[in-house]
N, C-alpha and C. Protein backbone atom coordinates (compact mmCIF):
# COMPACT_ATOMS: atom_id res chain seq x y z
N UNK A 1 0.82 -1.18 0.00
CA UNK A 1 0.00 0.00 0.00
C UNK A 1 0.87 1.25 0.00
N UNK A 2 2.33 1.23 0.76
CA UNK A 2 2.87 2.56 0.72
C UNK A 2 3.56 2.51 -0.57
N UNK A 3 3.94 1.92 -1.49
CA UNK A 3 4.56 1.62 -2.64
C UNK A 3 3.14 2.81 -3.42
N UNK A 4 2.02 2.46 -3.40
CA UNK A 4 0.91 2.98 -4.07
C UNK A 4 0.69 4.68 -3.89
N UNK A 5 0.73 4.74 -2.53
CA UNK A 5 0.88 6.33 -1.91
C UNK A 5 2.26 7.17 -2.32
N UNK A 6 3.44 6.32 -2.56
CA UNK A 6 4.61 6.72 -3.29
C UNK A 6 4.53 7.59 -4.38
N UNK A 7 3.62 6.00 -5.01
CA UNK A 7 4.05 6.45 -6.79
C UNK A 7 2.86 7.47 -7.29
N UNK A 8 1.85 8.13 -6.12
CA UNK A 8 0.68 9.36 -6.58
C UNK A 8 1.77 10.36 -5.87
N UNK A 9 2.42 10.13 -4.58
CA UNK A 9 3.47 11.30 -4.04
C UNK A 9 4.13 11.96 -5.26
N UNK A 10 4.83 11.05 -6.00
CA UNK A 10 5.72 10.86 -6.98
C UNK A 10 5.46 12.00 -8.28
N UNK A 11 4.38 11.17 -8.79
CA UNK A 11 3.74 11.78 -9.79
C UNK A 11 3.16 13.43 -9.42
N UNK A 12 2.27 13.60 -8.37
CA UNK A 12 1.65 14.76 -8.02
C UNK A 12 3.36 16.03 -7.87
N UNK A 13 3.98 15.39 -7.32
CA UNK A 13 5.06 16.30 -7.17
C UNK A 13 6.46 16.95 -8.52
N UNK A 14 5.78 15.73 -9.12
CA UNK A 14 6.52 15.96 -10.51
C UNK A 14 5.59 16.70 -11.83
N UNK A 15 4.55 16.72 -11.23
CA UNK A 15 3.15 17.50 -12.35
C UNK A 15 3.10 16.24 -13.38
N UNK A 16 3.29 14.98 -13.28
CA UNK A 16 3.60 13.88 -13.38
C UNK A 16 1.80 13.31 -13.99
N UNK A 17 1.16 13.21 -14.77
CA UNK A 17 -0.03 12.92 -15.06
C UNK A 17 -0.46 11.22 -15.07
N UNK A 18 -1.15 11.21 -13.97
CA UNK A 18 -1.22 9.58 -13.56
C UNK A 18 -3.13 9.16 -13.91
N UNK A 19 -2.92 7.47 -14.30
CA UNK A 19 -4.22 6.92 -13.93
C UNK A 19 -4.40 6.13 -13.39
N UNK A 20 -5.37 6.13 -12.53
CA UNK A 20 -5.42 4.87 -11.19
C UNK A 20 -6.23 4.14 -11.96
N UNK A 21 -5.98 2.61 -12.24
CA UNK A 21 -6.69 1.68 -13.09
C UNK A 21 -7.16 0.37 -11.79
N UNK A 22 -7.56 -0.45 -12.53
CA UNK A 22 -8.01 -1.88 -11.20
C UNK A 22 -8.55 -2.36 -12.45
N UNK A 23 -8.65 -4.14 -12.03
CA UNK A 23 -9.07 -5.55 -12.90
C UNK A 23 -10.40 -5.52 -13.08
N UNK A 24 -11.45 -4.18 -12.51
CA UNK A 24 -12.79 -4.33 -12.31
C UNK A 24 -13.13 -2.77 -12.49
N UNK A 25 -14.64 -2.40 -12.10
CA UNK A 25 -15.46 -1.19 -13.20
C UNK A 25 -14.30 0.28 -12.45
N UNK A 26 -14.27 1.04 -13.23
CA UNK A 26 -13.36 2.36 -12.40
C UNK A 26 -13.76 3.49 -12.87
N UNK A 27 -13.23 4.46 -13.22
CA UNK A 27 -13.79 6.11 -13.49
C UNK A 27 -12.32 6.51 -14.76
N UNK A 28 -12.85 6.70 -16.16
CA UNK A 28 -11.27 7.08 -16.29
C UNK A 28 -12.37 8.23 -17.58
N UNK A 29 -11.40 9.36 -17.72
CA UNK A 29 -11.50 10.11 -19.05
C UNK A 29 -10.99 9.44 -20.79
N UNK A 30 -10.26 8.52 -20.33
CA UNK A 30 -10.23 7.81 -21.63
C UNK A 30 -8.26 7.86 -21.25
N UNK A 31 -7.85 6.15 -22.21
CA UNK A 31 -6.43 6.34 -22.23
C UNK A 31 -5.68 7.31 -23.26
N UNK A 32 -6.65 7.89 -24.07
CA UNK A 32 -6.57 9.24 -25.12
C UNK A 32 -5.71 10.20 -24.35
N UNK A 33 -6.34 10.51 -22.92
CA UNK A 33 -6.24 11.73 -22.40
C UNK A 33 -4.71 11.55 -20.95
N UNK A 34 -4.35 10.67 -21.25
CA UNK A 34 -2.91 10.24 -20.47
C UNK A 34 -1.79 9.95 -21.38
N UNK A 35 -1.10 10.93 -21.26
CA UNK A 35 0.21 11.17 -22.56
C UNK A 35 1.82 11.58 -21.31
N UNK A 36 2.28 10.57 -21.70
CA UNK A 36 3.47 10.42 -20.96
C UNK A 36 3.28 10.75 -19.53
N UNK A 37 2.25 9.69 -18.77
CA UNK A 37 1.89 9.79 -17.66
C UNK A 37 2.23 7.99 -17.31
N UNK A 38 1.56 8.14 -15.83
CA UNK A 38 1.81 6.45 -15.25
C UNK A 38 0.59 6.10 -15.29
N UNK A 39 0.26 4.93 -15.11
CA UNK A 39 -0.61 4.22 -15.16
C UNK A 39 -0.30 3.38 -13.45
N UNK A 40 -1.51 3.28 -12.71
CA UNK A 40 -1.15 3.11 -11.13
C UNK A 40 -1.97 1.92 -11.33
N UNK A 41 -1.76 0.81 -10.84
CA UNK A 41 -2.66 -0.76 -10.92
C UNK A 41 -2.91 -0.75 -9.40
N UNK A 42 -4.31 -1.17 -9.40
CA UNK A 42 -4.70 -1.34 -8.15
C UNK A 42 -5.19 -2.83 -7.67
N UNK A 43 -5.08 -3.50 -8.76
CA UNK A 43 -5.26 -4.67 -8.43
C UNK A 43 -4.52 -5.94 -7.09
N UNK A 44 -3.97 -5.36 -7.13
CA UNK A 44 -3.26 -5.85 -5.70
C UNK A 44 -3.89 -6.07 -4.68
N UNK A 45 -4.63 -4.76 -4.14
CA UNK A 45 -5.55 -4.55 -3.02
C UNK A 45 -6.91 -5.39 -2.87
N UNK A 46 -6.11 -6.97 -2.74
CA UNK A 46 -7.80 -8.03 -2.26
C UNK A 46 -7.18 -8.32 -0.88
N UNK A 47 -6.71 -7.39 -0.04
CA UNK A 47 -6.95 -7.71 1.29
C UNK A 47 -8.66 -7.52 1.86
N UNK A 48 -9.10 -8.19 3.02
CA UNK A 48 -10.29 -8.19 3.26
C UNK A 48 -9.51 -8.49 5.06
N UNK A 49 -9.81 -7.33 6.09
CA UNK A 49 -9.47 -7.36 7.23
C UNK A 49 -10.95 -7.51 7.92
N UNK A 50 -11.54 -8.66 9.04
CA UNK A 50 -12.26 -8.71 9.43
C UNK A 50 -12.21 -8.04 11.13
N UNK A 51 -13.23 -7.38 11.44
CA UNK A 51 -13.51 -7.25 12.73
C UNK A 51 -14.52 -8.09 13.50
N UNK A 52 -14.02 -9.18 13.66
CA UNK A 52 -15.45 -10.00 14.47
C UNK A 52 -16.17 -9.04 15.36
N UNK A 53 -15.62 -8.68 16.54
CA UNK A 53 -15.90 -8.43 17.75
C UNK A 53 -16.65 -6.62 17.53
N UNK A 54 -15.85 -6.23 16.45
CA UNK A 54 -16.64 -4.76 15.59
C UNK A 54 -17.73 -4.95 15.29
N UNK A 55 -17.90 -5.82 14.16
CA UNK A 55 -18.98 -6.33 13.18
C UNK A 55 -18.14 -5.28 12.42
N UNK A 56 -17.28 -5.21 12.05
CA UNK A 56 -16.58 -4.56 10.48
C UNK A 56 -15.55 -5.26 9.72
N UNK A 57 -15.52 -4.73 8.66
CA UNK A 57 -15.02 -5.35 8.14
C UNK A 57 -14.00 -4.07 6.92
N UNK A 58 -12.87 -4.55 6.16
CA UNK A 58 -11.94 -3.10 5.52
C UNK A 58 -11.93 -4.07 4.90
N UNK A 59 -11.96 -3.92 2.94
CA UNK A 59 -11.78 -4.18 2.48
C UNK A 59 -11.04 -3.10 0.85
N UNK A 60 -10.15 -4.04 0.29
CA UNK A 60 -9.62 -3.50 -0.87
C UNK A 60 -10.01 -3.01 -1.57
N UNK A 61 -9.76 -2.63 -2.63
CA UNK A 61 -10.04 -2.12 -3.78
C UNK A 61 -10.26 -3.00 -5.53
N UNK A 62 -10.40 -4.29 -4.65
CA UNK A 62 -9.95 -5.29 -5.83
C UNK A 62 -10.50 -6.75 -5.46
N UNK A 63 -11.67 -6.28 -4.42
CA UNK A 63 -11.74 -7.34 -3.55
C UNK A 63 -13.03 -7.81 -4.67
N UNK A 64 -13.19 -9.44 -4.65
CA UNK A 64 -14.32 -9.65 -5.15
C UNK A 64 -14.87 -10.05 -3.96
N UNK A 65 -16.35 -10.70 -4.12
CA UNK A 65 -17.71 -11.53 -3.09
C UNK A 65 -17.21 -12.19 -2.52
N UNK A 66 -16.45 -12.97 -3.66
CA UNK A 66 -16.00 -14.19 -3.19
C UNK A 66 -14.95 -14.04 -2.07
N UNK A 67 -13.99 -13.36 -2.65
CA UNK A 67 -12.89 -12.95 -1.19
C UNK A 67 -13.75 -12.11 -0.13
N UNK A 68 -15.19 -11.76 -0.46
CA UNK A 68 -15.67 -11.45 1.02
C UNK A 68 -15.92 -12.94 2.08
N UNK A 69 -16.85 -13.27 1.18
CA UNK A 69 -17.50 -14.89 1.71
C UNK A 69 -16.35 -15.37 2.42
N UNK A 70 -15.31 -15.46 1.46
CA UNK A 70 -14.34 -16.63 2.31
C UNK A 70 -13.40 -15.95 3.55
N UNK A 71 -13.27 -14.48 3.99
CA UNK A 71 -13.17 -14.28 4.95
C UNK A 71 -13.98 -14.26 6.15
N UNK A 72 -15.13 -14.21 5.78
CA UNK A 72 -16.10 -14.34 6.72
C UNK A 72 -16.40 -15.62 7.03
N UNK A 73 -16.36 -16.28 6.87
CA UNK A 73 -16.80 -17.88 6.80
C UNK A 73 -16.15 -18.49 7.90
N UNK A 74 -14.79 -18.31 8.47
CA UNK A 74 -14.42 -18.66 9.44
C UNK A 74 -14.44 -17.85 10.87
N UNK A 75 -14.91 -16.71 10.45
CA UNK A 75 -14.98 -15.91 11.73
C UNK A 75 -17.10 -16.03 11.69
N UNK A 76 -17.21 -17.11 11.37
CA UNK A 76 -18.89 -17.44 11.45
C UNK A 76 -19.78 -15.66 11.11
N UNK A 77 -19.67 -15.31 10.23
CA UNK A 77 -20.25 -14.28 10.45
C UNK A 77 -20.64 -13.71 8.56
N UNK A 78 -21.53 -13.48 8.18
CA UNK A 78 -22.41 -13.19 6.47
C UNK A 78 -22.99 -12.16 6.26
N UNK A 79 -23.25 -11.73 5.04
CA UNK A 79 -23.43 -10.59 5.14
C UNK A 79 -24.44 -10.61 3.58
N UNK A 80 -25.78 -9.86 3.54
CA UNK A 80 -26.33 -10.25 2.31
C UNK A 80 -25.58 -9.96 0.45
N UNK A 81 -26.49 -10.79 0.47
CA UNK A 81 -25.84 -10.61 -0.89
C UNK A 81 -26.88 -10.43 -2.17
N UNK A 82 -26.65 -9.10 -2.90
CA UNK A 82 -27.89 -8.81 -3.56
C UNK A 82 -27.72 -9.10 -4.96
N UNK A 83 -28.58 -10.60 -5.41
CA UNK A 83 -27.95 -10.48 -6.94
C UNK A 83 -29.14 -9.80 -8.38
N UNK A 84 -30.08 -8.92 -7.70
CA UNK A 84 -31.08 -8.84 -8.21
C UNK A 84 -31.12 -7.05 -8.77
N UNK A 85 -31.27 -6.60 -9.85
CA UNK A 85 -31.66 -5.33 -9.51
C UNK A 85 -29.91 -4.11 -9.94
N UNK A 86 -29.23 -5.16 -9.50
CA UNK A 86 -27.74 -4.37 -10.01
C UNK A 86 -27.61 -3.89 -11.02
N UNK A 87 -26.69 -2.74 -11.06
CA UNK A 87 -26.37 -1.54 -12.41
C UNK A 87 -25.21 -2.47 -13.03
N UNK A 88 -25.11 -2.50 -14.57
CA UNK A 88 -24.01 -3.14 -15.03
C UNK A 88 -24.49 -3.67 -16.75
């Protein structure tokens, strides 16, 4: 994660024109509009930190269902799951 906060340090301080990308849906103006800039991958971020005793839970940026389910599953604890009705 500090490798990630680096390379926007990096870029922002160099007038450095960056795009934060990920393996799943994101926000971009088009790769048209990034000309000798970085490209930042976020795919990395499928950590999923559980709080039993919270009821919370922190998750990534890259996390799928599935890496929710299977952290939860041993700390006995679910959470709904809506497959009806979704934008996409």
């Amino acid at each position: 994660m500090r490798a990630f906060f680096l390379k926007i340090v990096c870029a922002t301080s160099t007038g450095t024109p960056f795009l934060v990308t990920g393996p799943r849906h994101g926000f971009t103006t088009g790769w048209e509009a990034l000309k000798d800039g970085l490209e930042i991958f976020t795919g990395s971020f499928t950590d999923v930190d559980v709080d039993a005793a919270a009821n919370t839970m922190i998750v990534g940026g890259a996390v799928t269902m599935k890496d929710v389910f299977d952290a939860l599953q041993p700390v006995t604890k679910n959470i709904r799951k809506c497959t009806q009705g979704l934008l996409g």
